[in-house]
PDB file of N, CA and C in Angstrom:
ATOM      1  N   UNK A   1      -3.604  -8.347 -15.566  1.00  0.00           N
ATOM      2  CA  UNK A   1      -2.462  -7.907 -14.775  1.00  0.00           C
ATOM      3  C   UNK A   1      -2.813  -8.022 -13.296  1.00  0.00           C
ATOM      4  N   UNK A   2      -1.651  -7.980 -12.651  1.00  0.00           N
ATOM      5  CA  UNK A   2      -2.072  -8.575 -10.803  1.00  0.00           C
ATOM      6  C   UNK A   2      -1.105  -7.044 -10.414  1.00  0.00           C
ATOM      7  N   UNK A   3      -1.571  -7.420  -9.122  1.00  0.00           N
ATOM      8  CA  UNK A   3      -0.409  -5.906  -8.807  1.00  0.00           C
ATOM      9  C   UNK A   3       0.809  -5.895  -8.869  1.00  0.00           C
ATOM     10  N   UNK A   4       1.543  -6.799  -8.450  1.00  0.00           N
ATOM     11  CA  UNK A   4       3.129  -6.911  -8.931  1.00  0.00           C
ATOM     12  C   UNK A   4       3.068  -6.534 -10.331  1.00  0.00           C
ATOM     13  N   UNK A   5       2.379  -6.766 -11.263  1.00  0.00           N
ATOM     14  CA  UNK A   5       2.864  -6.543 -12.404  1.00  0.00           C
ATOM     15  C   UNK A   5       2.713  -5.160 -13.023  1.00  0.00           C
ATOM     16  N   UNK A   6       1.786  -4.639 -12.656  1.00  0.00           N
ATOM     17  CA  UNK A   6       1.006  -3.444 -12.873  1.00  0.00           C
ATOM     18  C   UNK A   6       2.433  -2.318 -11.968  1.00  0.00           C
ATOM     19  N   UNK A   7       2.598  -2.583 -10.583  1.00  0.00           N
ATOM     20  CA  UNK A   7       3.512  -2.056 -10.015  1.00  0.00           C
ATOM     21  C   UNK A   7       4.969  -1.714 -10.540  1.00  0.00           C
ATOM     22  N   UNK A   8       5.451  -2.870 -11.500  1.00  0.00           N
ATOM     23  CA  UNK A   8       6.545  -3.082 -12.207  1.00  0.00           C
ATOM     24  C   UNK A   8       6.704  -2.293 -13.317  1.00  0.00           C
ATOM     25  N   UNK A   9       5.439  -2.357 -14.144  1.00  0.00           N
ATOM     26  CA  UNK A   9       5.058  -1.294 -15.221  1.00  0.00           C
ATOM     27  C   UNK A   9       5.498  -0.271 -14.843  1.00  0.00           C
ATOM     28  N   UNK A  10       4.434   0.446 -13.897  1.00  0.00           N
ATOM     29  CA  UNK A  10       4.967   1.633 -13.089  1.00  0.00           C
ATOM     30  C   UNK A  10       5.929   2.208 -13.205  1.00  0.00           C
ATOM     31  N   UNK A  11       7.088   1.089 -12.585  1.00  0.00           N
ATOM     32  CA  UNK A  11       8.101   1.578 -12.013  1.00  0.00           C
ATOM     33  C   UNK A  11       9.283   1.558 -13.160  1.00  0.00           C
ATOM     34  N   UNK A  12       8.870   0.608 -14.498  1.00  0.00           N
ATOM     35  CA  UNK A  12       9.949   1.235 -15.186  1.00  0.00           C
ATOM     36  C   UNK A  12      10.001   2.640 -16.170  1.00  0.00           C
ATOM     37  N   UNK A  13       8.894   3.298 -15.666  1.00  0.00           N
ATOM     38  CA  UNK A  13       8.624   4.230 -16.508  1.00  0.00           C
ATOM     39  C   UNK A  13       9.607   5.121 -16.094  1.00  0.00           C
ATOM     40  N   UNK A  14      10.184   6.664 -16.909  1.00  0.00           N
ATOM     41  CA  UNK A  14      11.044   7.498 -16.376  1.00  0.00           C
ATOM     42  C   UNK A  14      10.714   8.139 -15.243  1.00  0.00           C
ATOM     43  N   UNK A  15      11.429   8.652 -14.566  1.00  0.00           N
ATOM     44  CA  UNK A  15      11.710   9.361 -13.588  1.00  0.00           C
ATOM     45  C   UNK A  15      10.292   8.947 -12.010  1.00  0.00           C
ATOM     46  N   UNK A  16      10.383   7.997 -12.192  1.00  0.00           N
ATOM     47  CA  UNK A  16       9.217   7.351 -11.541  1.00  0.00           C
ATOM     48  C   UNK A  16       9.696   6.858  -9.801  1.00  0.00           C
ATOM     49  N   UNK A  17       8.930   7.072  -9.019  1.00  0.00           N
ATOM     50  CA  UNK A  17       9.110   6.627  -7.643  1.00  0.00           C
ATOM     51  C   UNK A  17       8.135   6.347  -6.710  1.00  0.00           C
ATOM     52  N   UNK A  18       8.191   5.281  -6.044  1.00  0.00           N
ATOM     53  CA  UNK A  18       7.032   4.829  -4.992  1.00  0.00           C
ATOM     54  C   UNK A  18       7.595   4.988  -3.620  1.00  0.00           C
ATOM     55  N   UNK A  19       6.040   5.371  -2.892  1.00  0.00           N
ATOM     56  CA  UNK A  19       6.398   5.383  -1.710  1.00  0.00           C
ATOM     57  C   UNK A  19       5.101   5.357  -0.604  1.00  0.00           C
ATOM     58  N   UNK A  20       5.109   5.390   0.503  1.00  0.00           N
ATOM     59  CA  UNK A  20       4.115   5.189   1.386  1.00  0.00           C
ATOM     60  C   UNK A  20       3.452   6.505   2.629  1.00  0.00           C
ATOM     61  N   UNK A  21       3.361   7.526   1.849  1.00  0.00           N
ATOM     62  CA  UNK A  21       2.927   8.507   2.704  1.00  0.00           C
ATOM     63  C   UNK A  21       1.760   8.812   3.245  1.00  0.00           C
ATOM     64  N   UNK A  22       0.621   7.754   3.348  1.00  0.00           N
ATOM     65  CA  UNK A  22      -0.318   7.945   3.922  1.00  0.00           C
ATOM     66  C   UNK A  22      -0.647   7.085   5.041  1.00  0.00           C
ATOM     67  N   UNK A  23       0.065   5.444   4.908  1.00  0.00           N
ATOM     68  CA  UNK A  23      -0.172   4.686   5.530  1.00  0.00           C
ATOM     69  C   UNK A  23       0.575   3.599   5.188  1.00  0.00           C
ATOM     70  N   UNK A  24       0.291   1.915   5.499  1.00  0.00           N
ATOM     71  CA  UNK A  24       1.373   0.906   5.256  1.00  0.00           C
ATOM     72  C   UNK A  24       1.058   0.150   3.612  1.00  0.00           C
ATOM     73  N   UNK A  25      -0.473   0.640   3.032  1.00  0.00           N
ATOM     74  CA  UNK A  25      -0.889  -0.314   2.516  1.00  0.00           C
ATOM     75  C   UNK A  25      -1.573   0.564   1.305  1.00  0.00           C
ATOM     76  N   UNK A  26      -0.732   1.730   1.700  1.00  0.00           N
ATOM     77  CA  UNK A  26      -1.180   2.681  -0.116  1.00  0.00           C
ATOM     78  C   UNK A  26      -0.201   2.988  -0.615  1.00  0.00           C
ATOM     79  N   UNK A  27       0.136   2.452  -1.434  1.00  0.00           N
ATOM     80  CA  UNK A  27       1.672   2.694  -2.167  1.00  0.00           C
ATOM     81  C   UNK A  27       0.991   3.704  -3.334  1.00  0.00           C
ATOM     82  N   UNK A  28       1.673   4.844  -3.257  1.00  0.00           N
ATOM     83  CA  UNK A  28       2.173   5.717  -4.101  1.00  0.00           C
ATOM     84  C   UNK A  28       3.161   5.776  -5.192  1.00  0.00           C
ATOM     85  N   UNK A  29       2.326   5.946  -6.335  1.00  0.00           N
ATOM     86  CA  UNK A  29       3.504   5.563  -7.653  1.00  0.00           C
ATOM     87  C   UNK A  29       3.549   7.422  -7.962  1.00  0.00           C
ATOM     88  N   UNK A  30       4.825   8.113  -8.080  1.00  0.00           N
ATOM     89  CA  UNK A  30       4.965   9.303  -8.511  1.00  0.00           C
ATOM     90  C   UNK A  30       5.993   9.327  -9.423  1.00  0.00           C
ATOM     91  N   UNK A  31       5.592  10.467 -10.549  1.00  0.00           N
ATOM     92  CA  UNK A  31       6.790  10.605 -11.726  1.00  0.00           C
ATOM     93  C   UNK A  31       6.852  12.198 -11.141  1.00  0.00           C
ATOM     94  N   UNK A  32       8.723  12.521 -10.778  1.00  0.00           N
ATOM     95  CA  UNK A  32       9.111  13.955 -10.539  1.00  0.00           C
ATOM     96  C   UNK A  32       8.233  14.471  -9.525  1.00  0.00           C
ATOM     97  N   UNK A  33       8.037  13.528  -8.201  1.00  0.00           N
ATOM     98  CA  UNK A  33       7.209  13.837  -7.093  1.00  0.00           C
ATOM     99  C   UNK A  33       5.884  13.965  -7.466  1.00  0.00           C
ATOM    100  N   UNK A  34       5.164  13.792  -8.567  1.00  0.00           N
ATOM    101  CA  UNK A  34       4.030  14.127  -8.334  1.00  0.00           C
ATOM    102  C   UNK A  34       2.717  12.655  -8.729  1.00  0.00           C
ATOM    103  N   UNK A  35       2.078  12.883  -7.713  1.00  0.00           N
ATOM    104  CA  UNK A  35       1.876  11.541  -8.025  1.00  0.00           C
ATOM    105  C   UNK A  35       0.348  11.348  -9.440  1.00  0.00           C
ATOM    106  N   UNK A  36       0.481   9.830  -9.614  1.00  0.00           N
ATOM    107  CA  UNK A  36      -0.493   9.228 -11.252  1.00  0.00           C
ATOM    108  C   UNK A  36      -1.184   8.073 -10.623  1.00  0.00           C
ATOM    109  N   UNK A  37       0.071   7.267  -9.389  1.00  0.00           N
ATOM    110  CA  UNK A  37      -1.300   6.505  -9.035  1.00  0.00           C
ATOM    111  C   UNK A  37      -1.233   6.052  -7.473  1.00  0.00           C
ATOM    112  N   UNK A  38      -1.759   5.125  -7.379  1.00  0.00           N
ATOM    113  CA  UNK A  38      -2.185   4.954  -6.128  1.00  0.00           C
ATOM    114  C   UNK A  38      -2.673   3.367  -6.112  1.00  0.00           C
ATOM    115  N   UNK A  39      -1.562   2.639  -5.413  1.00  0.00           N
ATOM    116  CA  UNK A  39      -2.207   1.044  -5.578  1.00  0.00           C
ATOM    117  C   UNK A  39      -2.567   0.779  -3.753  1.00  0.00           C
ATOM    118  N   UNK A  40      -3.720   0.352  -3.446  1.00  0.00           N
ATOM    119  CA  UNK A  40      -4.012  -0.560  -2.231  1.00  0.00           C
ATOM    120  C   UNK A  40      -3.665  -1.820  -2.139  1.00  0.00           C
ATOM    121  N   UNK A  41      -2.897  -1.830  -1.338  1.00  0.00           N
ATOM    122  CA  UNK A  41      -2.088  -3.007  -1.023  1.00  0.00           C
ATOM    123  C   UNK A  41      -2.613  -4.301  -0.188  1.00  0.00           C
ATOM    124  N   UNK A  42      -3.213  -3.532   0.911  1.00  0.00           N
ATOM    125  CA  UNK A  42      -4.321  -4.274   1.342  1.00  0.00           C
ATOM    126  C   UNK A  42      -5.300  -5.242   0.566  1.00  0.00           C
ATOM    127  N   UNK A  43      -6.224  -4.201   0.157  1.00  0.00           N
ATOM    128  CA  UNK A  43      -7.176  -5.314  -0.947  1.00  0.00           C
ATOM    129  C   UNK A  43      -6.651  -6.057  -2.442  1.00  0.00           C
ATOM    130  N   UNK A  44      -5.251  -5.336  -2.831  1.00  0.00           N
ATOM    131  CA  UNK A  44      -4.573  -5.550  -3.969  1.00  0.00           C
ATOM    132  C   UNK A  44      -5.352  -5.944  -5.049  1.00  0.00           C
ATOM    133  N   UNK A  45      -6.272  -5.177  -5.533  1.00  0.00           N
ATOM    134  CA  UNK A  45      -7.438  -5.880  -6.614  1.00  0.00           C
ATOM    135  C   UNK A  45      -7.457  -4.416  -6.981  1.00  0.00           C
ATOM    136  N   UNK A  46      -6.995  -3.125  -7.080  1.00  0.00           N
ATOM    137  CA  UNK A  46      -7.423  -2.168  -8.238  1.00  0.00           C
ATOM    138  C   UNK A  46      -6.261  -0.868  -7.762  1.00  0.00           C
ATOM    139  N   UNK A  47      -6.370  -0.117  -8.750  1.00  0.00           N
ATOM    140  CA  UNK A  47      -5.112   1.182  -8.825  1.00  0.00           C
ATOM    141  C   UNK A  47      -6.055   2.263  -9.565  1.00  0.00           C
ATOM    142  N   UNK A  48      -5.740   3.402  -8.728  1.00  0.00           N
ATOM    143  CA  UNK A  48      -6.138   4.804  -8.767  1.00  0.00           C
ATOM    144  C   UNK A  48      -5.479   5.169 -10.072  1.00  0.00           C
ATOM    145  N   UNK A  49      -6.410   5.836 -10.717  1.00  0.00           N
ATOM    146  CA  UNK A  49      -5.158   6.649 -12.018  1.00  0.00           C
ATOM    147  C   UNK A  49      -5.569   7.812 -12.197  1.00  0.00           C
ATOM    148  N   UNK A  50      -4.732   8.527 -12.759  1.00  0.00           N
ATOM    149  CA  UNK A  50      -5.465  10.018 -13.207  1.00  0.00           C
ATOM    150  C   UNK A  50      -5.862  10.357 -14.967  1.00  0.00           C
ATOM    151  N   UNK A  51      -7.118  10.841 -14.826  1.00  0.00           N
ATOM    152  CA  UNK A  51      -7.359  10.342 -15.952  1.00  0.00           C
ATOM    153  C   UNK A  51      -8.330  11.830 -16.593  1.00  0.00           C
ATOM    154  N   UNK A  52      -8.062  11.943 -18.151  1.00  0.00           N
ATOM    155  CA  UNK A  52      -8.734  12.847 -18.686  1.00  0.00           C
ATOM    156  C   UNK A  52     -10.090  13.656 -18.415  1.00  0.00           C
ATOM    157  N   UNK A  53     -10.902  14.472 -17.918  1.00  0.00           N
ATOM    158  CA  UNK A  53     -12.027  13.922 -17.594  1.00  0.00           C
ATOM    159  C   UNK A  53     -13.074  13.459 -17.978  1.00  0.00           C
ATOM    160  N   UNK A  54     -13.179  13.978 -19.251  1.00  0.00           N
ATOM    161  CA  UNK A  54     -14.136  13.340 -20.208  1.00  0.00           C
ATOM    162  C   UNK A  54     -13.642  11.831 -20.829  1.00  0.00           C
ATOM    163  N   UNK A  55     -12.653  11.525 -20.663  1.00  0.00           N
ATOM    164  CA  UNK A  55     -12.064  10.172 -20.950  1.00  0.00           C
ATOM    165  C   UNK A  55     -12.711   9.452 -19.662  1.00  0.00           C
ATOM    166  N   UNK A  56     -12.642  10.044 -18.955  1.00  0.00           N
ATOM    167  CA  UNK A  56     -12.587   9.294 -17.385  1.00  0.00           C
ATOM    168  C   UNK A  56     -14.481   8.700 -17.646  1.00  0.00           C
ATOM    169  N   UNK A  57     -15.524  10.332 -17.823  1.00  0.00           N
ATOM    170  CA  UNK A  57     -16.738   9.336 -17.848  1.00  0.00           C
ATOM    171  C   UNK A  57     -16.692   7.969 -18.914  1.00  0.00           C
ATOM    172  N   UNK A  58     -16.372   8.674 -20.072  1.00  0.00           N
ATOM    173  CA  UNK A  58     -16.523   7.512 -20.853  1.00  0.00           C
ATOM    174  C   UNK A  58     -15.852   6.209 -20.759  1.00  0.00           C
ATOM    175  N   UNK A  59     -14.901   5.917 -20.089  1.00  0.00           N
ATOM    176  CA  UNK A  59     -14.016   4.920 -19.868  1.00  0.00           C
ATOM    177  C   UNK A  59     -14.950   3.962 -18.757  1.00  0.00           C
ATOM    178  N   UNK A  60     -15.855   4.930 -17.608  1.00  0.00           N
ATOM    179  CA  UNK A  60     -16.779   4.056 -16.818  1.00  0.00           C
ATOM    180  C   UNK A  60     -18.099   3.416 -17.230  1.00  0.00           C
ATOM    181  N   UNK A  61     -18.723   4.520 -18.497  1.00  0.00           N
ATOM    182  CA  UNK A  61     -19.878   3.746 -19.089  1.00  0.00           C
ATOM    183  C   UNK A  61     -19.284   2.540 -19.962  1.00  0.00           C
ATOM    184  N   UNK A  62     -18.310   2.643 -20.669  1.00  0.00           N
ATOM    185  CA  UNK A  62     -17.857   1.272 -21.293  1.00  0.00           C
ATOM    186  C   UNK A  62     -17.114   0.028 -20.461  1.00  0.00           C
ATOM    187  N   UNK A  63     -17.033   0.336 -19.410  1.00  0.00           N
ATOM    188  CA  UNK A  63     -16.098  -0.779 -18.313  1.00  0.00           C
ATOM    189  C   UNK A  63     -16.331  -0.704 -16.908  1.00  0.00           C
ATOM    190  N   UNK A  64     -16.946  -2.130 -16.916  1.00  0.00           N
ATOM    191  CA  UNK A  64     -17.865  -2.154 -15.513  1.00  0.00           C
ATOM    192  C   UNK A  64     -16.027  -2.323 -14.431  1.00  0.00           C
ATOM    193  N   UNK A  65     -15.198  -2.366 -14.925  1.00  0.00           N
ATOM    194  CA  UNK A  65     -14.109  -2.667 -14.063  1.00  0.00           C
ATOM    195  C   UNK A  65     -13.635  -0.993 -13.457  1.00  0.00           C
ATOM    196  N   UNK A  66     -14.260  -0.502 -14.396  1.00  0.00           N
ATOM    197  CA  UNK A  66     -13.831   1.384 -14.096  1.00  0.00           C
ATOM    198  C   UNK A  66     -14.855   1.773 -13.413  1.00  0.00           C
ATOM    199  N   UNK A  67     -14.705   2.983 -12.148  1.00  0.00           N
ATOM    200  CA  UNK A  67     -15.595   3.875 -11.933  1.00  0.00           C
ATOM    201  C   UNK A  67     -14.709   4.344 -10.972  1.00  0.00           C
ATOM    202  N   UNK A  68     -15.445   5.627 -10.572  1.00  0.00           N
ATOM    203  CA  UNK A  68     -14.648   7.024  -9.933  1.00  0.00           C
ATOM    204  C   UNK A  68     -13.928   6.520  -8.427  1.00  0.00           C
ATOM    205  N   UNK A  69     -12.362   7.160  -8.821  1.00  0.00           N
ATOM    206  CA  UNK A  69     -11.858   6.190  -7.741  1.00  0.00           C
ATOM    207  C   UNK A  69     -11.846   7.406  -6.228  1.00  0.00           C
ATOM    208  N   UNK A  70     -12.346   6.396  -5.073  1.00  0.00           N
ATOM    209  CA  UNK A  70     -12.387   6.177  -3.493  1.00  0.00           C
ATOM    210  C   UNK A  70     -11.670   7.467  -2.698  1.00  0.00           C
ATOM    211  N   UNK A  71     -11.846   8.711  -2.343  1.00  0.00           N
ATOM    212  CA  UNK A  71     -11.483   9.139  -1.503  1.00  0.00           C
ATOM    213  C   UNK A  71     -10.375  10.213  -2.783  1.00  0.00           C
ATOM    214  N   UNK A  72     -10.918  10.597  -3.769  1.00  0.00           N
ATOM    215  CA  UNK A  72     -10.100  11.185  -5.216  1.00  0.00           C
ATOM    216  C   UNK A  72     -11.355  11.272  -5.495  1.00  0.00           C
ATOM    217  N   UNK A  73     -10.731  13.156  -6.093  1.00  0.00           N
ATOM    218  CA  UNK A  73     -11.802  13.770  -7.052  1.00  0.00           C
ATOM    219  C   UNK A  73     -12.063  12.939  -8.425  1.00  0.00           C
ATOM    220  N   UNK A  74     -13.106  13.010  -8.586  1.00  0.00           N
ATOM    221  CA  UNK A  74     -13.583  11.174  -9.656  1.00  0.00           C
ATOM    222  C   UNK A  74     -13.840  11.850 -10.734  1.00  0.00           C
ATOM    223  N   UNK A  75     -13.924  13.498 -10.471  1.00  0.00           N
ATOM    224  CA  UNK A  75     -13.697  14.000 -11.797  1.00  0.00           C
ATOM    225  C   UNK A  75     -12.173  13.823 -12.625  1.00  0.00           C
ATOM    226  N   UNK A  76     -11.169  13.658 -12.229  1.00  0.00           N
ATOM    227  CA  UNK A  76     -10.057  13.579 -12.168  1.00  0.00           C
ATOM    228  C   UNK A  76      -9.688  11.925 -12.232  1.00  0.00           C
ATOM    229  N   UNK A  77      -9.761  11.053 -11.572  1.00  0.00           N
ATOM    230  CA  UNK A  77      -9.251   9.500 -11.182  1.00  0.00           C
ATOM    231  C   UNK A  77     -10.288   8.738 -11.081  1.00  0.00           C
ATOM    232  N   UNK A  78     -10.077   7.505 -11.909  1.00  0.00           N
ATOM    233  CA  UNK A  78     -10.474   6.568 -11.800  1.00  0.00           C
ATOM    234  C   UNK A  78     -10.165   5.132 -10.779  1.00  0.00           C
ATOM    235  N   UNK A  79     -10.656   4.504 -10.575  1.00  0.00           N
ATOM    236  CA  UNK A  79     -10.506   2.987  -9.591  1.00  0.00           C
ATOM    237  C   UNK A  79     -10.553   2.025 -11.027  1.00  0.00           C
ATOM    238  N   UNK A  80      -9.767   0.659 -11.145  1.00  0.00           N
ATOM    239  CA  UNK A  80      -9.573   0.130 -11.935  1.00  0.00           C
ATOM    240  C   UNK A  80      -9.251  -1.322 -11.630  1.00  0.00           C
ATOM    241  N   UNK A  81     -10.451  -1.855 -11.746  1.00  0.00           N
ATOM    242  CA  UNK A  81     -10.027  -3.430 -11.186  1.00  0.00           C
ATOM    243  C   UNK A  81      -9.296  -4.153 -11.739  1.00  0.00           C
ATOM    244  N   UNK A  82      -8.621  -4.894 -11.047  1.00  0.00           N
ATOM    245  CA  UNK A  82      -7.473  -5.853 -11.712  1.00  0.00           C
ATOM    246  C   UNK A  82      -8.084  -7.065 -12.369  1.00  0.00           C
ATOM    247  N   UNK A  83      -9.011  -7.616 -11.773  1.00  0.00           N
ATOM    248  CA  UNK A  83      -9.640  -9.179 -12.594  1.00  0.00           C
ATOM    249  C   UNK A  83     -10.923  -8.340 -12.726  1.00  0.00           C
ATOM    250  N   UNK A  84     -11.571  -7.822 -14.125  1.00  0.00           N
ATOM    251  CA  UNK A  84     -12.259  -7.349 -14.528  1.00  0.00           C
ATOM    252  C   UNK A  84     -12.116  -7.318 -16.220  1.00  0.00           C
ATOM    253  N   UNK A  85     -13.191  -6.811 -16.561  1.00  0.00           N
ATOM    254  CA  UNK A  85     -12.946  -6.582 -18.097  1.00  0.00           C
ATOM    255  C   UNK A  85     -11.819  -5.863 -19.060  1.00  0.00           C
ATOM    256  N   UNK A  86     -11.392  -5.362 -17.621  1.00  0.00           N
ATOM    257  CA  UNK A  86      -9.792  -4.469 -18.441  1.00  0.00           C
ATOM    258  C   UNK A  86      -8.867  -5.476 -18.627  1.00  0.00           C
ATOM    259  N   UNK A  87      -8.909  -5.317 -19.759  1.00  0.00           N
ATOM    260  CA  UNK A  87      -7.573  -6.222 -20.209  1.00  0.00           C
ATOM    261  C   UNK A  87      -5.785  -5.065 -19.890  1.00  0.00           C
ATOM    262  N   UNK A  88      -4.905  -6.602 -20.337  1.00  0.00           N
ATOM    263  CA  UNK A  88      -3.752  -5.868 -19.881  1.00  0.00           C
ATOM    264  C   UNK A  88      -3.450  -4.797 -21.096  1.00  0.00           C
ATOM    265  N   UNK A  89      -3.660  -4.928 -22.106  1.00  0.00           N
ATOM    266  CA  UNK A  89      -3.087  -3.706 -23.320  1.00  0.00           C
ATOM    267  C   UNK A  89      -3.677  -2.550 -22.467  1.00  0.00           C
ATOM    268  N   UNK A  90      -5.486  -2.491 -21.935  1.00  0.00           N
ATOM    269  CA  UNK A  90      -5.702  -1.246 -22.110  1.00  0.00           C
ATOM    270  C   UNK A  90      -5.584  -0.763 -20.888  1.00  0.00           C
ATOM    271  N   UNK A  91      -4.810  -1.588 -19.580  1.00  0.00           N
ATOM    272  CA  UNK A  91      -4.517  -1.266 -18.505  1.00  0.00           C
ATOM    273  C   UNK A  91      -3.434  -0.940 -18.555  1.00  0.00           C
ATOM    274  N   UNK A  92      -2.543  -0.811 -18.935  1.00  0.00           N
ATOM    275  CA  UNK A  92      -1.091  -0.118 -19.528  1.00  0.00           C
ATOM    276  C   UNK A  92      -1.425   1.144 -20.229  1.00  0.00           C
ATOM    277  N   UNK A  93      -2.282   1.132 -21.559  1.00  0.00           N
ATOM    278  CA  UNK A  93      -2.586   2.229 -21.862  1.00  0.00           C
ATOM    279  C   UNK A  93      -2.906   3.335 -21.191  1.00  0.00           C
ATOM    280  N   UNK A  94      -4.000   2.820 -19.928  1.00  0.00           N
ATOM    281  CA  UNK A  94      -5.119   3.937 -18.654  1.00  0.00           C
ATOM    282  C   UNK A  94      -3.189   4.269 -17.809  1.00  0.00           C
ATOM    283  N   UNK A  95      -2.233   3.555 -17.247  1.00  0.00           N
ATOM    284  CA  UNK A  95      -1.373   3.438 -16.727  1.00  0.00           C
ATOM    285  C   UNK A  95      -0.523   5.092 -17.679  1.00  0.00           C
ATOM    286  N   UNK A  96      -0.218   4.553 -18.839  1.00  0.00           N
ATOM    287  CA  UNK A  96       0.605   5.165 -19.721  1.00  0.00           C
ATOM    288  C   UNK A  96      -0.294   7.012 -19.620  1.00  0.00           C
ATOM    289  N   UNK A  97      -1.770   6.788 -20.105  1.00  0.00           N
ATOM    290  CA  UNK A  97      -2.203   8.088 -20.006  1.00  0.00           C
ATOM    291  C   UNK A  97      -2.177   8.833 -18.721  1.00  0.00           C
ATOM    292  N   UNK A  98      -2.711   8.275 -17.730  1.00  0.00           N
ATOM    293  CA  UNK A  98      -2.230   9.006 -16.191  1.00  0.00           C
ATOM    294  C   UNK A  98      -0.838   9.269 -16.195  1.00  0.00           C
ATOM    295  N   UNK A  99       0.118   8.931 -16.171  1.00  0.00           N
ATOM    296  CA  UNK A  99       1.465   9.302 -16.272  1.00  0.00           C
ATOM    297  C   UNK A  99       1.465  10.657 -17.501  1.00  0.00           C
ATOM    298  N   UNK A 100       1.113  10.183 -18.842  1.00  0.00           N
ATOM    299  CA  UNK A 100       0.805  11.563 -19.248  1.00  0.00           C
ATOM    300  C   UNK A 100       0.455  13.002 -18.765  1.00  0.00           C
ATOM    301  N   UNK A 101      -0.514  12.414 -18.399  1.00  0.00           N
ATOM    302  CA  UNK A 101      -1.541  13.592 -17.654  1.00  0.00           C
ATOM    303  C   UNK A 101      -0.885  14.291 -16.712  1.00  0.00           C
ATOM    304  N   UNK A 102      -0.144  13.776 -16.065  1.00  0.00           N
ATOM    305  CA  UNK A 102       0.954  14.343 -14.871  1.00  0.00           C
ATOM    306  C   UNK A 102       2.156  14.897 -15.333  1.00  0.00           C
ATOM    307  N   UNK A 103       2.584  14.518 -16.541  1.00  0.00           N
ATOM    308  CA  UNK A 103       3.721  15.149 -17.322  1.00  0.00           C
ATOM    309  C   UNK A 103       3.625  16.417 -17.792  1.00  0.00           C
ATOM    310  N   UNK A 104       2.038  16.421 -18.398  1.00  0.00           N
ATOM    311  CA  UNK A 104       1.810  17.875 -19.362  1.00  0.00           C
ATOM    312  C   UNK A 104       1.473  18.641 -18.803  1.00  0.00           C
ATOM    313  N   UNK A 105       1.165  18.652 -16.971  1.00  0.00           N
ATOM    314  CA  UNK A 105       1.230  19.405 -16.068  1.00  0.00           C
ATOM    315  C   UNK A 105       2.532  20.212 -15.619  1.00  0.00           C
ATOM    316  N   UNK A 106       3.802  19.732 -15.917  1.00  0.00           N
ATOM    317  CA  UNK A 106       4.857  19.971 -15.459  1.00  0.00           C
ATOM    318  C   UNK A 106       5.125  21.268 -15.676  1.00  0.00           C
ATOM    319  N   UNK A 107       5.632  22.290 -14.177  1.00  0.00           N
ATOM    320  CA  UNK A 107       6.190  23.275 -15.135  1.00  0.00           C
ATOM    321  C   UNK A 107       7.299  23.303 -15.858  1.00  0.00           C
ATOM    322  N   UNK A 108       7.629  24.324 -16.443  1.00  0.00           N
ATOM    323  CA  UNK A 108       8.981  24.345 -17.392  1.00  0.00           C
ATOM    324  C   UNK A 108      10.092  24.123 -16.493  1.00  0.00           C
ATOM    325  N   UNK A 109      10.133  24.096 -15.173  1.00  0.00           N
ATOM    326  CA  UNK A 109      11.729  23.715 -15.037  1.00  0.00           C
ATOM    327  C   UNK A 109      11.471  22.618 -14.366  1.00  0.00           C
ATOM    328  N   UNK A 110      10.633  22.002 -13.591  1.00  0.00           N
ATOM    329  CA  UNK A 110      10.539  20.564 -13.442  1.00  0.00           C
ATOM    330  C   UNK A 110      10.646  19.722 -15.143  1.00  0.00           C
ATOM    331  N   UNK A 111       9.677  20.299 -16.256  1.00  0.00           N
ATOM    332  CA  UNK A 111       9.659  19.294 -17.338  1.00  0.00           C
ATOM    333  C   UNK A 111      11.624  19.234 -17.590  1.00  0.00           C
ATOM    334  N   UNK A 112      11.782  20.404 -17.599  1.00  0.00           N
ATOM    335  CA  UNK A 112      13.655  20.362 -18.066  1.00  0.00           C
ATOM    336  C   UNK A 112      13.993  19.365 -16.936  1.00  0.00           C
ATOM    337  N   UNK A 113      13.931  19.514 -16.001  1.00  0.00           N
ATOM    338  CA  UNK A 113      14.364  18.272 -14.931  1.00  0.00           C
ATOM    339  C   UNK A 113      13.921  16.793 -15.456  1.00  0.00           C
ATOM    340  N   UNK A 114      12.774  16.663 -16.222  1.00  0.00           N
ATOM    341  CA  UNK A 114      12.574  15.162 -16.358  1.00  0.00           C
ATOM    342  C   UNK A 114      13.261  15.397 -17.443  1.00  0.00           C
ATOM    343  N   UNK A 115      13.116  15.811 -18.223  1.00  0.00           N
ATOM    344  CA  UNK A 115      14.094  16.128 -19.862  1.00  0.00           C
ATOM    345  C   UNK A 115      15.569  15.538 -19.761  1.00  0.00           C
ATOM    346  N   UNK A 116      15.829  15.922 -18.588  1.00  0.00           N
ATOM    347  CA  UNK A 116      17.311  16.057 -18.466  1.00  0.00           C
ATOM    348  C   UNK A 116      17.783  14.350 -17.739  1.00  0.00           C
ATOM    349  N   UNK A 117      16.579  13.657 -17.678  1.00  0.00           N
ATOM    350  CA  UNK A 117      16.927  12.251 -17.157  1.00  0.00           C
ATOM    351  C   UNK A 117      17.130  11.093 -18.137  1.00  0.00           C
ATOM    352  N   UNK A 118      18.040  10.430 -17.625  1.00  0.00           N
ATOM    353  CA  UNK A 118      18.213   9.399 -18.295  1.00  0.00           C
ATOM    354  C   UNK A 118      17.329   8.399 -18.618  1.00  0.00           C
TER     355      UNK A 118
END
């Protein structure tokens, strides 16, 4: 996957929105304001995710394309190279679980707010 595509993923997920609040060249992917990832636009070669934490070590000893992502608690997020050993199934999957991870955080009347979307 390249970043357009990875970005696209993203964005058709529910209640999902990007945006640029730190600078010109960190796009922010958020579901119900809160954000899962974080693509550099600049170097366009890897995306921040949020990730289990014990998933998170093990996901870096098995994949030299993973390790603790840049300026993010790395207990929490991973960095995820785009031309690396991650293939696209399981870069959708890491994609799909960070979005998780941010969902089962929700409180009860934000989750009724995503509930309640089309």
């Amino acid at each position: 996957m390249n970043v357009e595509t990875v970005r696209e993923y993203c964005l058709n997920k529910k209640g999902v929105t990007e945006s640029f609040p730190f600078d010109d060249v960190s796009l922010v992917v958020k579901v119900m304001n809160k954000m899962f990832a974080l693509i550099d636009l600049e170097e366009a070669n890897h995306i921040a995710l949020k990730c289990d934490p014990e998933k998170a070590i093990e996901l870096r000893e098995h994949y030299s394309g993973i390790e603790g992502a840049y300026h993010f608690n790395k207990k929490y997020w991973n960095s995820v190279r785009f031309e690396s050993d991650v293939n696209d199934k399981l870069m959708k999957e890491l994609i799909d679980h960070s979005y998780d991870e941010v969902i089962k955080k929700f409180t009860k009347k934000l989750r009724a707010e995503y509930d309640a979307l089309p």
